[in-house]
C-alpha atoms as a PDB file:
ATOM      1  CA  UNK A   1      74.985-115.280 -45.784  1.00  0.00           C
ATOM      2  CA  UNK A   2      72.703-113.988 -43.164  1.00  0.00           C
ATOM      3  CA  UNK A   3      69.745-111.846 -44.166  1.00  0.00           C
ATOM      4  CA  UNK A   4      71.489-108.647 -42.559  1.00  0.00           C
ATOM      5  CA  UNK A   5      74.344-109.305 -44.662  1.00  0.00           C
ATOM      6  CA  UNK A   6      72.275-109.373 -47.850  1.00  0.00           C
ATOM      7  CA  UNK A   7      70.344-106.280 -46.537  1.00  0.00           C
ATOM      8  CA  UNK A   8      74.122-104.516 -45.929  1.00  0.00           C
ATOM      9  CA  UNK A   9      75.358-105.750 -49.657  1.00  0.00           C
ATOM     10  CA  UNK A  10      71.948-104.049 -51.008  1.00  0.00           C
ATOM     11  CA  UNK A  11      72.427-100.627 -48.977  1.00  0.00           C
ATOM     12  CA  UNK A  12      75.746-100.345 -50.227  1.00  0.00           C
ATOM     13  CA  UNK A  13      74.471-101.531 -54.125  1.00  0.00           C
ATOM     14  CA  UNK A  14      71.813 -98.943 -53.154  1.00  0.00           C
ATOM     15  CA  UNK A  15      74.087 -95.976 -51.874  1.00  0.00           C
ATOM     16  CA  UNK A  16      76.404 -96.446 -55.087  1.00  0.00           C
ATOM     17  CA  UNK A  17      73.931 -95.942 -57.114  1.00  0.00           C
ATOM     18  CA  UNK A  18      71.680 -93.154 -55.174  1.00  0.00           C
ATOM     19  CA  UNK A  19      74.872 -91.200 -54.293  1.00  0.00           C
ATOM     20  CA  UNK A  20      76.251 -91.080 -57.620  1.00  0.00           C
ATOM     21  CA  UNK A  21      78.203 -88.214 -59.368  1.00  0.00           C
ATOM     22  CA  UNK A  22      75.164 -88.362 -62.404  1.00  0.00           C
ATOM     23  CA  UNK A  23      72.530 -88.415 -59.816  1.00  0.00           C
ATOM     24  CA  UNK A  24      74.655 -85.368 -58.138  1.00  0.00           C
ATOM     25  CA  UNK A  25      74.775 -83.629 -61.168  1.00  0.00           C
ATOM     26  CA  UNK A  26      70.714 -83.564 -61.726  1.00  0.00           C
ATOM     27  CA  UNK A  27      70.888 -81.274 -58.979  1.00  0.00           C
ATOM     28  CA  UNK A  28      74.002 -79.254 -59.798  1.00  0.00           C
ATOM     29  CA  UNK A  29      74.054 -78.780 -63.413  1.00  0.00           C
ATOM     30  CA  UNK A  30      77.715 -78.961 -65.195  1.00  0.00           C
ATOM     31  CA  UNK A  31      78.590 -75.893 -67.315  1.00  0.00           C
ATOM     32  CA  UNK A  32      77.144 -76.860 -70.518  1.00  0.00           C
ATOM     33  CA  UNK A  33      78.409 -75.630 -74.013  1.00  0.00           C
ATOM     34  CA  UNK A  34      76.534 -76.070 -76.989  1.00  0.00           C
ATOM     35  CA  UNK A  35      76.024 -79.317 -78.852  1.00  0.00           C
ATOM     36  CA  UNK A  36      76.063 -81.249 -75.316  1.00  0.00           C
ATOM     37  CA  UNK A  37      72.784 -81.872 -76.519  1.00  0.00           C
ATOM     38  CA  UNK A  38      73.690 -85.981 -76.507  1.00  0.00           C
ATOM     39  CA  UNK A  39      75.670 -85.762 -72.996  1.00  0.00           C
ATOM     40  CA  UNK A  40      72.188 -84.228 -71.578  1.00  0.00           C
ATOM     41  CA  UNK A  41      70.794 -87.201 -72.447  1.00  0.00           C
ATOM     42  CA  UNK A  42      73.102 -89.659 -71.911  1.00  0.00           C
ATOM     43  CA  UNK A  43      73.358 -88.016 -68.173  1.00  0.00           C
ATOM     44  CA  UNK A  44      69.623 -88.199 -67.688  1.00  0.00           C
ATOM     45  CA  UNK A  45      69.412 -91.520 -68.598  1.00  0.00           C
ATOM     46  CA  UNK A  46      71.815 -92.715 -66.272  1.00  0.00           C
ATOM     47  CA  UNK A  47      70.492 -90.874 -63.568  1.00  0.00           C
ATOM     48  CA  UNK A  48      67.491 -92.372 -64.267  1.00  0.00           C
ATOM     49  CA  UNK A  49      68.773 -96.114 -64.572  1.00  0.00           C
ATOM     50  CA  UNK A  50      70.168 -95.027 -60.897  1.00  0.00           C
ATOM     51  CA  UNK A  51      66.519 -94.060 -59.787  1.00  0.00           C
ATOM     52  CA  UNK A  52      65.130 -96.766 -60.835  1.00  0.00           C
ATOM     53  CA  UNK A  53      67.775 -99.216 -59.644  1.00  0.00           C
ATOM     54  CA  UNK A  54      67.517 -98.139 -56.058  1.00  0.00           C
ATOM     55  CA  UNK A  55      63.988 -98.030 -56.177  1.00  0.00           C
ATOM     56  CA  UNK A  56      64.137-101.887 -56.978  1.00  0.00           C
ATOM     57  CA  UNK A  57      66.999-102.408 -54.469  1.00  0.00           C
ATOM     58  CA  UNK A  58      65.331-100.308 -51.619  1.00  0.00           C
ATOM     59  CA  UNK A  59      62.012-103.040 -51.949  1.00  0.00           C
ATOM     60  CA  UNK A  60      64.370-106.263 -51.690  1.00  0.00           C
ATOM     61  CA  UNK A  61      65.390-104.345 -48.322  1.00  0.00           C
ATOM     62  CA  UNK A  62      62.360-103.836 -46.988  1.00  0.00           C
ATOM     63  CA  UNK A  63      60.593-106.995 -48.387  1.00  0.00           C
ATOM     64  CA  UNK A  64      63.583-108.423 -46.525  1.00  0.00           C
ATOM     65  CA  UNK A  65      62.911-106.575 -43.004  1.00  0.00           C
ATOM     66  CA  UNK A  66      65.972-104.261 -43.173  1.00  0.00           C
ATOM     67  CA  UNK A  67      65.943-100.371 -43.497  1.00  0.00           C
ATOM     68  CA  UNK A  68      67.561 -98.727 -46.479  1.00  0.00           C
ATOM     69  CA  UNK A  69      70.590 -96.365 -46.425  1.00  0.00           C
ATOM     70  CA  UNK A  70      70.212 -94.068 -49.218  1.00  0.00           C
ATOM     71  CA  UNK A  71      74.154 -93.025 -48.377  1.00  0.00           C
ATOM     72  CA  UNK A  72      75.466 -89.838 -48.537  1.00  0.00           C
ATOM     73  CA  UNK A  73      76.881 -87.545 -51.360  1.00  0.00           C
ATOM     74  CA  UNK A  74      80.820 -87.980 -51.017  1.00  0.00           C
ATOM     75  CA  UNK A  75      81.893 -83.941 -49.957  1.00  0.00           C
ATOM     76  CA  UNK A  76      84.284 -83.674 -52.866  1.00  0.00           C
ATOM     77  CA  UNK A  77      81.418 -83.423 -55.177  1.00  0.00           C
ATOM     78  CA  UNK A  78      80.294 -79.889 -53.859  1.00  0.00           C
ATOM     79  CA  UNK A  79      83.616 -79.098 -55.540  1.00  0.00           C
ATOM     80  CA  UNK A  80      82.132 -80.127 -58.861  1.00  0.00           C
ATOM     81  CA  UNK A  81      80.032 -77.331 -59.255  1.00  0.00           C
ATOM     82  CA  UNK A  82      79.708 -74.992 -62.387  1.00  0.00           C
ATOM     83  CA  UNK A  83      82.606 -77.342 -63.825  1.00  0.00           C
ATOM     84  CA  UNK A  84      82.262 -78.184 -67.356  1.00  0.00           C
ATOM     85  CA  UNK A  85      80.866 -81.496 -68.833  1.00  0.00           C
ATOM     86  CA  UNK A  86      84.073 -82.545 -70.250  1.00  0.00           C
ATOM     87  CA  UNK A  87      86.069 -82.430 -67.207  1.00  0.00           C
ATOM     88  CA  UNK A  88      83.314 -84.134 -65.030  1.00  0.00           C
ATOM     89  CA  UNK A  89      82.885 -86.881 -67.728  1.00  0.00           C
ATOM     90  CA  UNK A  90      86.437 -87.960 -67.220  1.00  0.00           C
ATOM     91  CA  UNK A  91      85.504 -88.193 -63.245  1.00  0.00           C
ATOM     92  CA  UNK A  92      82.216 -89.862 -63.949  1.00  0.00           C
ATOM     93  CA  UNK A  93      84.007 -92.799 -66.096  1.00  0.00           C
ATOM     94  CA  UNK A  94      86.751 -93.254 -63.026  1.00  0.00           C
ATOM     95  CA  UNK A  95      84.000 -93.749 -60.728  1.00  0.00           C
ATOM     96  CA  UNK A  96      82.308 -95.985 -63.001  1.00  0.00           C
ATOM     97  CA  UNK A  97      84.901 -98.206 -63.587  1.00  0.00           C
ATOM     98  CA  UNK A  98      85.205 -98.364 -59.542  1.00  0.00           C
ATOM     99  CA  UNK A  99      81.393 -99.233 -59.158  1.00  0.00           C
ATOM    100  CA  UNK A 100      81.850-101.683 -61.432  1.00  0.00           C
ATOM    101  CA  UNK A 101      84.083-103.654 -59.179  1.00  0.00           C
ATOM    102  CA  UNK A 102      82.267-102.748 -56.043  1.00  0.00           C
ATOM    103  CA  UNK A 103      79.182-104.235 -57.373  1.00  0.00           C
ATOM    104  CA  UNK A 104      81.297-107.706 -58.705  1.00  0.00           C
ATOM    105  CA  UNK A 105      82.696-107.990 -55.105  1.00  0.00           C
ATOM    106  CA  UNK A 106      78.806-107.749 -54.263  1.00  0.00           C
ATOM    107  CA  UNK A 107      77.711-110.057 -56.828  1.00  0.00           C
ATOM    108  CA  UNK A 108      80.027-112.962 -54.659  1.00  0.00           C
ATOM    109  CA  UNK A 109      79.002-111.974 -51.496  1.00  0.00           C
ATOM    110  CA  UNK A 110      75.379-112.444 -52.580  1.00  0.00           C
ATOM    111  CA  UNK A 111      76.203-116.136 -53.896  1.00  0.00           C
ATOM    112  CA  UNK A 112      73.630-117.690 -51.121  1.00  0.00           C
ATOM    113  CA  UNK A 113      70.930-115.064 -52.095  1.00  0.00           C
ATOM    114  CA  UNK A 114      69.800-115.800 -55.563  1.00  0.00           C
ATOM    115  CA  UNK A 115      67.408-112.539 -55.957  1.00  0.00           C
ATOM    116  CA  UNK A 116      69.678-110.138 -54.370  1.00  0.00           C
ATOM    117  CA  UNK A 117      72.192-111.542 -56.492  1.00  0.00           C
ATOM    118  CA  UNK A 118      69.919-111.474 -59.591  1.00  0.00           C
ATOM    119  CA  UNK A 119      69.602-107.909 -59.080  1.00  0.00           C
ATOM    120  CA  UNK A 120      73.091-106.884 -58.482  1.00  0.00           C
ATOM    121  CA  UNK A 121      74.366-108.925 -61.562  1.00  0.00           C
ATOM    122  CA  UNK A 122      71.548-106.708 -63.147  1.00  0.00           C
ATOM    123  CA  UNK A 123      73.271-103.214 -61.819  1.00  0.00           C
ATOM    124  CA  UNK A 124      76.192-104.730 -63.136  1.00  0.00           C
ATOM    125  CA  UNK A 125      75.059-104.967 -66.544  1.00  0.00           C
ATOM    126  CA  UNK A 126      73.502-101.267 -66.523  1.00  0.00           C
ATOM    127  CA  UNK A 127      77.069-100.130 -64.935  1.00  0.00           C
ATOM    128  CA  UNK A 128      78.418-101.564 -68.175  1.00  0.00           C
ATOM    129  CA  UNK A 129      76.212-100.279 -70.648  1.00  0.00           C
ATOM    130  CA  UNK A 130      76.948 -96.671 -68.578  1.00  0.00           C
ATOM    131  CA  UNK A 131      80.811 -96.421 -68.580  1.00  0.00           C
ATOM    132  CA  UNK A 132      80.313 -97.690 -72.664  1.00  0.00           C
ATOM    133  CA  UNK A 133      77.852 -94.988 -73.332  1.00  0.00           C
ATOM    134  CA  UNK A 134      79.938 -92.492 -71.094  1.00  0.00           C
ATOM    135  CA  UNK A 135      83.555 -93.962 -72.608  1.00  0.00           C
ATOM    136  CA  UNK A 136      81.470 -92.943 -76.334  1.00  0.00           C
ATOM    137  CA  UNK A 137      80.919 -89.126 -75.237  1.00  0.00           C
ATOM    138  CA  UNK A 138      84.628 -89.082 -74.075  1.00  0.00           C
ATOM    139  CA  UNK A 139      85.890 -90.280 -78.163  1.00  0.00           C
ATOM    140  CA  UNK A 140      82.628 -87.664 -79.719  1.00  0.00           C
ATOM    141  CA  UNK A 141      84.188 -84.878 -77.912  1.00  0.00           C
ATOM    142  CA  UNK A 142      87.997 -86.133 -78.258  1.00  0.00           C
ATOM    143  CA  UNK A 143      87.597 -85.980 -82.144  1.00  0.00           C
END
């Protein structure tokens, strides 16, 4: 794999998780009802994860000579707003679960680039560890 195809597999890693509906939501609050006290904070720390996972990402780009695409927020999302937690949550694990494949595909493309692919079997894990902690609020608020 040529370096512009490792920088390509990182901009998309990197626009999965900058573009994401829990880094959306950080800047259009869901309609929270009391007791979401744990979903706050579930929410924040994946958005966070996120940050911090394209901050990583976006420094094997440029260490690697290639300009990062932060992506853009899919339109559909502006018809999120003011919609309550529960209903979102069930979008947020969907799109999980499809991240979770995107970044496998990315983990084979990245077979002849053993840092990129270091890093993307590390998303991989966090993406995980997300749609569990996510796939958790879904059975608190389903009981």
């Amino acid at each position: 794999m040529s370096s512009a195809d490792t920088i390509n597999v990182l901009n998309r890693l990197v626009g999965i998780h900058n573009r994401s509906l829990p880094v959306y939501l950080t800047y259009a609050s869901p309609a929270w009802e009391r007791g979401d006290e744990a979903a706050r904070e579930v929410l924040a720390n994946i958005s966070t994860d996120h940050t911090e996972t394209v901050d990583r990402l976006a420094a094997m780009i440029v260490e690697n000579g290639g300009t990062v695409d932060n992506g853009k927020f899919p339109i559909y999302y502006t018809g999120y707003h003011d919609l309550s937690f529960d209903f979102l949550l069930v979008r947020m694990i969907l799109e999980q679960k499809q991240d979770i494949t995107t970044i496998e595909q990315s983990i084979t493309q990245l077979e002849l680039s053993p840092l990129a692919k270091a890093a993307a079997q590390e998303a991989l894990g966090a993406a995980k560890g997300h749609l569990e902690s996510l796939e958790e609020l879904k059975q608190a608020s389903a009981s």
